[in-house]
PDB file of N, CA and C in Angstrom:
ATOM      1  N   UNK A   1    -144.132  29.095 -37.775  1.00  0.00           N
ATOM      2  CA  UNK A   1    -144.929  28.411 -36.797  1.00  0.00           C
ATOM      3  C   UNK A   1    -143.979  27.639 -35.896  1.00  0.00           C
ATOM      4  N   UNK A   2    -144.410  27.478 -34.430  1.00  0.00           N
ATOM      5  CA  UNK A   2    -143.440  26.948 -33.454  1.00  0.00           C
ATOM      6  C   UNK A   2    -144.264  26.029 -33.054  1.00  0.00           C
ATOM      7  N   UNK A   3    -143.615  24.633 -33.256  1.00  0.00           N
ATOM      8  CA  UNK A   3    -145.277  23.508 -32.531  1.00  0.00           C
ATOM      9  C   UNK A   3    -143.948  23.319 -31.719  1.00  0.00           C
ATOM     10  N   UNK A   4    -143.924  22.242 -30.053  1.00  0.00           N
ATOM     11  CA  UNK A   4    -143.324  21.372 -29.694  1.00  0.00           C
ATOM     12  C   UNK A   4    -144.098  20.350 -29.383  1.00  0.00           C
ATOM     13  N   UNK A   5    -143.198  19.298 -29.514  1.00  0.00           N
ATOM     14  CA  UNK A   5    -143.975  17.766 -28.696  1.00  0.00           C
ATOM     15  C   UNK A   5    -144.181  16.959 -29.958  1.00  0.00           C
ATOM     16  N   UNK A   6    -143.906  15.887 -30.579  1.00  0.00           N
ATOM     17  CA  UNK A   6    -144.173  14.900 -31.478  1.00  0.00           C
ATOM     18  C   UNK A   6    -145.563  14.680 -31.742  1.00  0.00           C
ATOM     19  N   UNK A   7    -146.350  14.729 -31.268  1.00  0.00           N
ATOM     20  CA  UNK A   7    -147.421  14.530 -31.200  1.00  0.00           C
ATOM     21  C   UNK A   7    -148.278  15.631 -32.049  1.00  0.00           C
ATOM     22  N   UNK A   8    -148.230  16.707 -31.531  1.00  0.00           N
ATOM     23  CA  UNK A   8    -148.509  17.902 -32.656  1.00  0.00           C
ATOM     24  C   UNK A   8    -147.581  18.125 -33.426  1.00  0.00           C
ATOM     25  N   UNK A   9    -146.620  17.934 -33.600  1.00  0.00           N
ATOM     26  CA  UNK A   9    -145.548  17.994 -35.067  1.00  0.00           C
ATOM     27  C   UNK A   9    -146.310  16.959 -36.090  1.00  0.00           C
ATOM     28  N   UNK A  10    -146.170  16.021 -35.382  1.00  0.00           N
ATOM     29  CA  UNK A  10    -146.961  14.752 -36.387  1.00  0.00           C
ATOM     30  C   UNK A  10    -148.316  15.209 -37.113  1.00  0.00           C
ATOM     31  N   UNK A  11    -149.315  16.198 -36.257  1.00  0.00           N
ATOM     32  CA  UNK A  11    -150.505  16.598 -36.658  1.00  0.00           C
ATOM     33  C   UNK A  11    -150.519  17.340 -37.555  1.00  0.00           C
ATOM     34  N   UNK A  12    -149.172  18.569 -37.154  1.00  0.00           N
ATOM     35  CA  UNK A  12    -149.320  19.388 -38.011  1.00  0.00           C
ATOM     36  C   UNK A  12    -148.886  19.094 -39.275  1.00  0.00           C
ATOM     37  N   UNK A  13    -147.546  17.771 -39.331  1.00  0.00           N
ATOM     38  CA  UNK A  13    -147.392  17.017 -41.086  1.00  0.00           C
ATOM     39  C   UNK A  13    -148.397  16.466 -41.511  1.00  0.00           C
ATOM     40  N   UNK A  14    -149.074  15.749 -40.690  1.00  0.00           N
ATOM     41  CA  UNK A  14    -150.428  15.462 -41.790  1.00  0.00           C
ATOM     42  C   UNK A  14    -151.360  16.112 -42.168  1.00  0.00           C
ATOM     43  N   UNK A  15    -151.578  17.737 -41.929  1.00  0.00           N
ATOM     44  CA  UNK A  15    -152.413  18.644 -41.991  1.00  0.00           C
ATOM     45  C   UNK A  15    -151.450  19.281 -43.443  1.00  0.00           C
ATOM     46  N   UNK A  16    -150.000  19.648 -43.340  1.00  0.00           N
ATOM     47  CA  UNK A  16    -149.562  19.429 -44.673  1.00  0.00           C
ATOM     48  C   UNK A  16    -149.763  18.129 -45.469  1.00  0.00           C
ATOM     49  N   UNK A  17    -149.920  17.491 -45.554  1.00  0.00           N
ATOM     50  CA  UNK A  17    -150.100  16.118 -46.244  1.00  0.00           C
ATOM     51  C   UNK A  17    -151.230  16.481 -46.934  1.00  0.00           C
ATOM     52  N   UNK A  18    -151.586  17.037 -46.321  1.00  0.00           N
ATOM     53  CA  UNK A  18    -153.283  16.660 -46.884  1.00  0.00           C
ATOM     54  C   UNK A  18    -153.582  17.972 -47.930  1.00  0.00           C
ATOM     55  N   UNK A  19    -152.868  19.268 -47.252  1.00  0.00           N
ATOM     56  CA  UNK A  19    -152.850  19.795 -48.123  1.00  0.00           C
ATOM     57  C   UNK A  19    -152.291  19.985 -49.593  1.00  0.00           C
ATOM     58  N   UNK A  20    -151.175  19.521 -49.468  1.00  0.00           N
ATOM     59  CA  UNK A  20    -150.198  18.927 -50.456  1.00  0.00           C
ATOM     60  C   UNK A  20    -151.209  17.989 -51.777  1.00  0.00           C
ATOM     61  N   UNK A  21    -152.086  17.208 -50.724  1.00  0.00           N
ATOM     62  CA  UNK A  21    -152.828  15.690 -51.250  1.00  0.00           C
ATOM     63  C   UNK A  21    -153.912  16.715 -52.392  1.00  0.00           C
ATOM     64  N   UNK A  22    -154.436  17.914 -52.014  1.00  0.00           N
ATOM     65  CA  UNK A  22    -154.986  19.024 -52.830  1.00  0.00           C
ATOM     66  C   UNK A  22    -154.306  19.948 -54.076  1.00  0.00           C
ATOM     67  N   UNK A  23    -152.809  19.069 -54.348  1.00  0.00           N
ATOM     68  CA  UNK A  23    -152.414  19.599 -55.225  1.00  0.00           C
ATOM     69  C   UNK A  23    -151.761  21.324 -54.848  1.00  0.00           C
ATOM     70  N   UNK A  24    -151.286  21.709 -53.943  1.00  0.00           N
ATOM     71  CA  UNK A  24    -151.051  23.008 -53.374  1.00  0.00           C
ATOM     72  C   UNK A  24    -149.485  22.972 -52.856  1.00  0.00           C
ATOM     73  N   UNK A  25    -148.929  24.016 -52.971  1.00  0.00           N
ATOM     74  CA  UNK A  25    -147.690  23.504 -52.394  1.00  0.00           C
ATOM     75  C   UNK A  25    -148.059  23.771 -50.651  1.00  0.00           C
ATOM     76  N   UNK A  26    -147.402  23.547 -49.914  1.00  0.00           N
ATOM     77  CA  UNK A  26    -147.317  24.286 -48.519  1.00  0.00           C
ATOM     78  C   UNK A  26    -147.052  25.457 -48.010  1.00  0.00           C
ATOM     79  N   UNK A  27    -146.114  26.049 -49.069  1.00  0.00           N
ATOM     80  CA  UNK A  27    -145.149  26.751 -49.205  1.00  0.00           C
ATOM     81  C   UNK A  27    -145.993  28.629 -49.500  1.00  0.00           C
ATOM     82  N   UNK A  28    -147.353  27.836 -50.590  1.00  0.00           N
ATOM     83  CA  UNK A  28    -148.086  28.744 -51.312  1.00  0.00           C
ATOM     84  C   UNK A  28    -149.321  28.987 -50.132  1.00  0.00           C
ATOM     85  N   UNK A  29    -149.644  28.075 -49.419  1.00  0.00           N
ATOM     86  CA  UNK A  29    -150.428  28.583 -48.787  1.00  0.00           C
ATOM     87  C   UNK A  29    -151.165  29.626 -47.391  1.00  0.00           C
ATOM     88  N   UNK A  30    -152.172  30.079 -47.940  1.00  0.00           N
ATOM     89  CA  UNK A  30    -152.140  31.633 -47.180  1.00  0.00           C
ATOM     90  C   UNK A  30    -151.625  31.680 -45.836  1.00  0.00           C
ATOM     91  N   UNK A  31    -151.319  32.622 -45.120  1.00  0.00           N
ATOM     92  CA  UNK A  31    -150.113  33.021 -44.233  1.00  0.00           C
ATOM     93  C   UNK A  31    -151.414  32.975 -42.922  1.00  0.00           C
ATOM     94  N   UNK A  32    -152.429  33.366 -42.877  1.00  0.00           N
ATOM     95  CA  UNK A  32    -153.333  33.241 -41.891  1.00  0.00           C
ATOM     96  C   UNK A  32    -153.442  31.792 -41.747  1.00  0.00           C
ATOM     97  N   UNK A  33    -153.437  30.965 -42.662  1.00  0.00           N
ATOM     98  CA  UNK A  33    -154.331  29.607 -42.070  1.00  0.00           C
ATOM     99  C   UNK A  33    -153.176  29.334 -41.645  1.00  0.00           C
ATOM    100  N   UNK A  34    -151.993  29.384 -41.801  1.00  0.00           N
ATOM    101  CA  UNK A  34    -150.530  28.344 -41.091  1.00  0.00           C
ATOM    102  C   UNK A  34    -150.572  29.509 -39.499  1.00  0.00           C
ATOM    103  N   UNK A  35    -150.930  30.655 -39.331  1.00  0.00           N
ATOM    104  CA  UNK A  35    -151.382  31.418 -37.975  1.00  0.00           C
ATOM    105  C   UNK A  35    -152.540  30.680 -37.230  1.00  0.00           C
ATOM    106  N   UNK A  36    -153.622  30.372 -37.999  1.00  0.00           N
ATOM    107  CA  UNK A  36    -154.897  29.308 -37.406  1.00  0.00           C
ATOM    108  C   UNK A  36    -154.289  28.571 -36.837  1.00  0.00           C
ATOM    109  N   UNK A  37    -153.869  27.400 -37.931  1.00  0.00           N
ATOM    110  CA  UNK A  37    -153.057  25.956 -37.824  1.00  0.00           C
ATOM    111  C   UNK A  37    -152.380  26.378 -36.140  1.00  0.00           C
ATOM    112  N   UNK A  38    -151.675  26.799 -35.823  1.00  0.00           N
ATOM    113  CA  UNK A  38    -150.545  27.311 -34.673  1.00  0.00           C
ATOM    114  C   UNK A  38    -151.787  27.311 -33.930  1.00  0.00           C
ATOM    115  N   UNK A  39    -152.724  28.187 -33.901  1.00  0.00           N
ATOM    116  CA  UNK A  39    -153.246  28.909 -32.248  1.00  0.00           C
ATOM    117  C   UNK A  39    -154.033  27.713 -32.039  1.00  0.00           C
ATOM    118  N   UNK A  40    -154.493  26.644 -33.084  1.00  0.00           N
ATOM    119  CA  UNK A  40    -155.476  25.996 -32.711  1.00  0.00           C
ATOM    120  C   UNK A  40    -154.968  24.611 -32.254  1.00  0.00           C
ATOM    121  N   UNK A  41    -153.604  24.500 -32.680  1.00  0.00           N
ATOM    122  CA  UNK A  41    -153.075  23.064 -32.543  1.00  0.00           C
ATOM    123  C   UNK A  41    -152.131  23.361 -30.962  1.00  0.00           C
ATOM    124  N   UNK A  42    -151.853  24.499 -30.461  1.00  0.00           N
ATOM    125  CA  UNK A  42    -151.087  24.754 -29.175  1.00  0.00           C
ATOM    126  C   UNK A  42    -152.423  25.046 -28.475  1.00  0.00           C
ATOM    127  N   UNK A  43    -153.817  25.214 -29.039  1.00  0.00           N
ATOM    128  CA  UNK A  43    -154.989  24.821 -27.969  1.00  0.00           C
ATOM    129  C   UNK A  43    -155.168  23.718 -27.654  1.00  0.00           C
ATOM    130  N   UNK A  44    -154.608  22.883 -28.302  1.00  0.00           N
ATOM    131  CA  UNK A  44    -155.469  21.077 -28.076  1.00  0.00           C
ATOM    132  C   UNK A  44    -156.425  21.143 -29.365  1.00  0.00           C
ATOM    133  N   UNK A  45    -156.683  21.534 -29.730  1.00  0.00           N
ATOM    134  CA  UNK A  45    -157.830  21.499 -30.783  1.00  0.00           C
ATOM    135  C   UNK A  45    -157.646  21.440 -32.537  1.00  0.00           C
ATOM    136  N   UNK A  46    -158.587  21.045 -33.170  1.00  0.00           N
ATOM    137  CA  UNK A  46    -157.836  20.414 -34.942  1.00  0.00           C
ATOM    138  C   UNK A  46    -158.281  21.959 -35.495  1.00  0.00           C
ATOM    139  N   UNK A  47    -157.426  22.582 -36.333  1.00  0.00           N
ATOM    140  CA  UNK A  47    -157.692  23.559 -37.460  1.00  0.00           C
ATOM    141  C   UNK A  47    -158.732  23.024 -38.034  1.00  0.00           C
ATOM    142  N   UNK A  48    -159.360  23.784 -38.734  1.00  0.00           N
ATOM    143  CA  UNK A  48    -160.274  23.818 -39.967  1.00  0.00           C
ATOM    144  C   UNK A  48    -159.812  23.256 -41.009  1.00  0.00           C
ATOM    145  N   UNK A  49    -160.060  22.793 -41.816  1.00  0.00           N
ATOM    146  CA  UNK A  49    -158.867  21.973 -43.190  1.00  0.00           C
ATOM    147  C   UNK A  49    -158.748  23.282 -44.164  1.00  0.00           C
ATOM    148  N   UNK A  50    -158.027  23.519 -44.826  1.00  0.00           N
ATOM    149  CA  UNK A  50    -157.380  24.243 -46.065  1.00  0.00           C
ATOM    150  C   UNK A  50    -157.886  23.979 -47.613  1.00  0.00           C
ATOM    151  N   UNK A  51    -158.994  24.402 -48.380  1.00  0.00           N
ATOM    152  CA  UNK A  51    -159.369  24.231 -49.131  1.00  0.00           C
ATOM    153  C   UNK A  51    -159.083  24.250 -50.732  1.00  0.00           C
ATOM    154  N   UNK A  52    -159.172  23.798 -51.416  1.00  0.00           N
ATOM    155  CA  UNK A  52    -158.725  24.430 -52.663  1.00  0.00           C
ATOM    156  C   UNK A  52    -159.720  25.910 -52.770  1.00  0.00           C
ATOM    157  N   UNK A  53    -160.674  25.650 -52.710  1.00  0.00           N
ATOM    158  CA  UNK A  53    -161.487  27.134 -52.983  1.00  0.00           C
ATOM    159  C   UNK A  53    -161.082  28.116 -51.636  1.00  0.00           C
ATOM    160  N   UNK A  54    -160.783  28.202 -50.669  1.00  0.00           N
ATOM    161  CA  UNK A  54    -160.067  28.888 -49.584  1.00  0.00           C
ATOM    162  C   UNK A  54    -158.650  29.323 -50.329  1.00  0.00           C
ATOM    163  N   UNK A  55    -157.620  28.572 -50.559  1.00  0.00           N
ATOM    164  CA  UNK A  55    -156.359  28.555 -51.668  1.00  0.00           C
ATOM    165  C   UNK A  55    -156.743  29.742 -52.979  1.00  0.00           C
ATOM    166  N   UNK A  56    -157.924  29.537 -53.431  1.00  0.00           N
ATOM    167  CA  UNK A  56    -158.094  30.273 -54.861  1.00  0.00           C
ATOM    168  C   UNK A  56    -158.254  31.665 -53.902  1.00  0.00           C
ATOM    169  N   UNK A  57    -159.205  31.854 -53.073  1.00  0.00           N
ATOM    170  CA  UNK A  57    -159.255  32.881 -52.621  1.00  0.00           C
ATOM    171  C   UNK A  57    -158.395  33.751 -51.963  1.00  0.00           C
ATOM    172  N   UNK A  58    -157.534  32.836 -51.209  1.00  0.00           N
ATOM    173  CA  UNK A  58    -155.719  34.033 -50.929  1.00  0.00           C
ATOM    174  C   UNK A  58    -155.574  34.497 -52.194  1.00  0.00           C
ATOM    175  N   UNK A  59    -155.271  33.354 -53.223  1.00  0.00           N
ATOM    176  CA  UNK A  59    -154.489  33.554 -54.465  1.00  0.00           C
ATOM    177  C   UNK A  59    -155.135  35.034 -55.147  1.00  0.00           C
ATOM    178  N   UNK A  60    -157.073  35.283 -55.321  1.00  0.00           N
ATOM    179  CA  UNK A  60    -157.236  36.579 -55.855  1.00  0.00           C
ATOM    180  C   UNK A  60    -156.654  37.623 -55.180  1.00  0.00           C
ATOM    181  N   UNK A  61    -156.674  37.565 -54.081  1.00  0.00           N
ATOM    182  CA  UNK A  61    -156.634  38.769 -52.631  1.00  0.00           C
ATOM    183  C   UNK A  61    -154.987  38.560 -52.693  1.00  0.00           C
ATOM    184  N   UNK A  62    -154.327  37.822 -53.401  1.00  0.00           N
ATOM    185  CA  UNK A  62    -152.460  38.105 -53.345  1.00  0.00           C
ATOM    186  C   UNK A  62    -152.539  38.942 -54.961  1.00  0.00           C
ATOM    187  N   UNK A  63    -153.609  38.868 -55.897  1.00  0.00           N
ATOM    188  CA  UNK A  63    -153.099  39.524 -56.531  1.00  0.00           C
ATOM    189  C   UNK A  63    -153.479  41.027 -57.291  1.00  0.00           C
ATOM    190  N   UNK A  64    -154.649  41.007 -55.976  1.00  0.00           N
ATOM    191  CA  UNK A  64    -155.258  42.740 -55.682  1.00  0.00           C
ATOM    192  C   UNK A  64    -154.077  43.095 -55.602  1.00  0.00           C
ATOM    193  N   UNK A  65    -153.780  42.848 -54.252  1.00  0.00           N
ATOM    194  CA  UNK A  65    -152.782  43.588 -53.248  1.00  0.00           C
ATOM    195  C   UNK A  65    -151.227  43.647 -54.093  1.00  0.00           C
ATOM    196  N   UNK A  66    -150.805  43.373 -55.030  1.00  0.00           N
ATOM    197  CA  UNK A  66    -149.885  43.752 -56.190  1.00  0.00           C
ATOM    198  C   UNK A  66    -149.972  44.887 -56.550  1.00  0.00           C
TER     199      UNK A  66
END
């Protein structure tokens, strides 16, 4: 993900924060929502939040696709 400007950098750490705050790493979470996160935060506009039950659901669908 490419943010510029402090302002959305800052948004986008507390959007990790929070996910983090859910017990998740950042690291683990699904590859579309950090694509959301991007198109929606270089719109002006807040992502959707990142769920634990959203999280469980990459996690089955990462381990179909094995």
């Amino acid at each position: 993900m490419k943010i510029e400007g402090w302002p959305k950098v800052e948004k986008v750490l507390r959007h990790v924060d929070t996910i983090e705050g859910l017990g998740i790493d950042a690291a683990d979470v699904d590859p579309d929502h950090w694509r959301h996160v991007a198109y929606w935060m270089k719109a002006g506009e807040a992502p959707r939040p990142y769920t634990a039950e959203r999280h469980a659901a990459w996690r089955r669908r990462r381990e179909i696709g094995k």
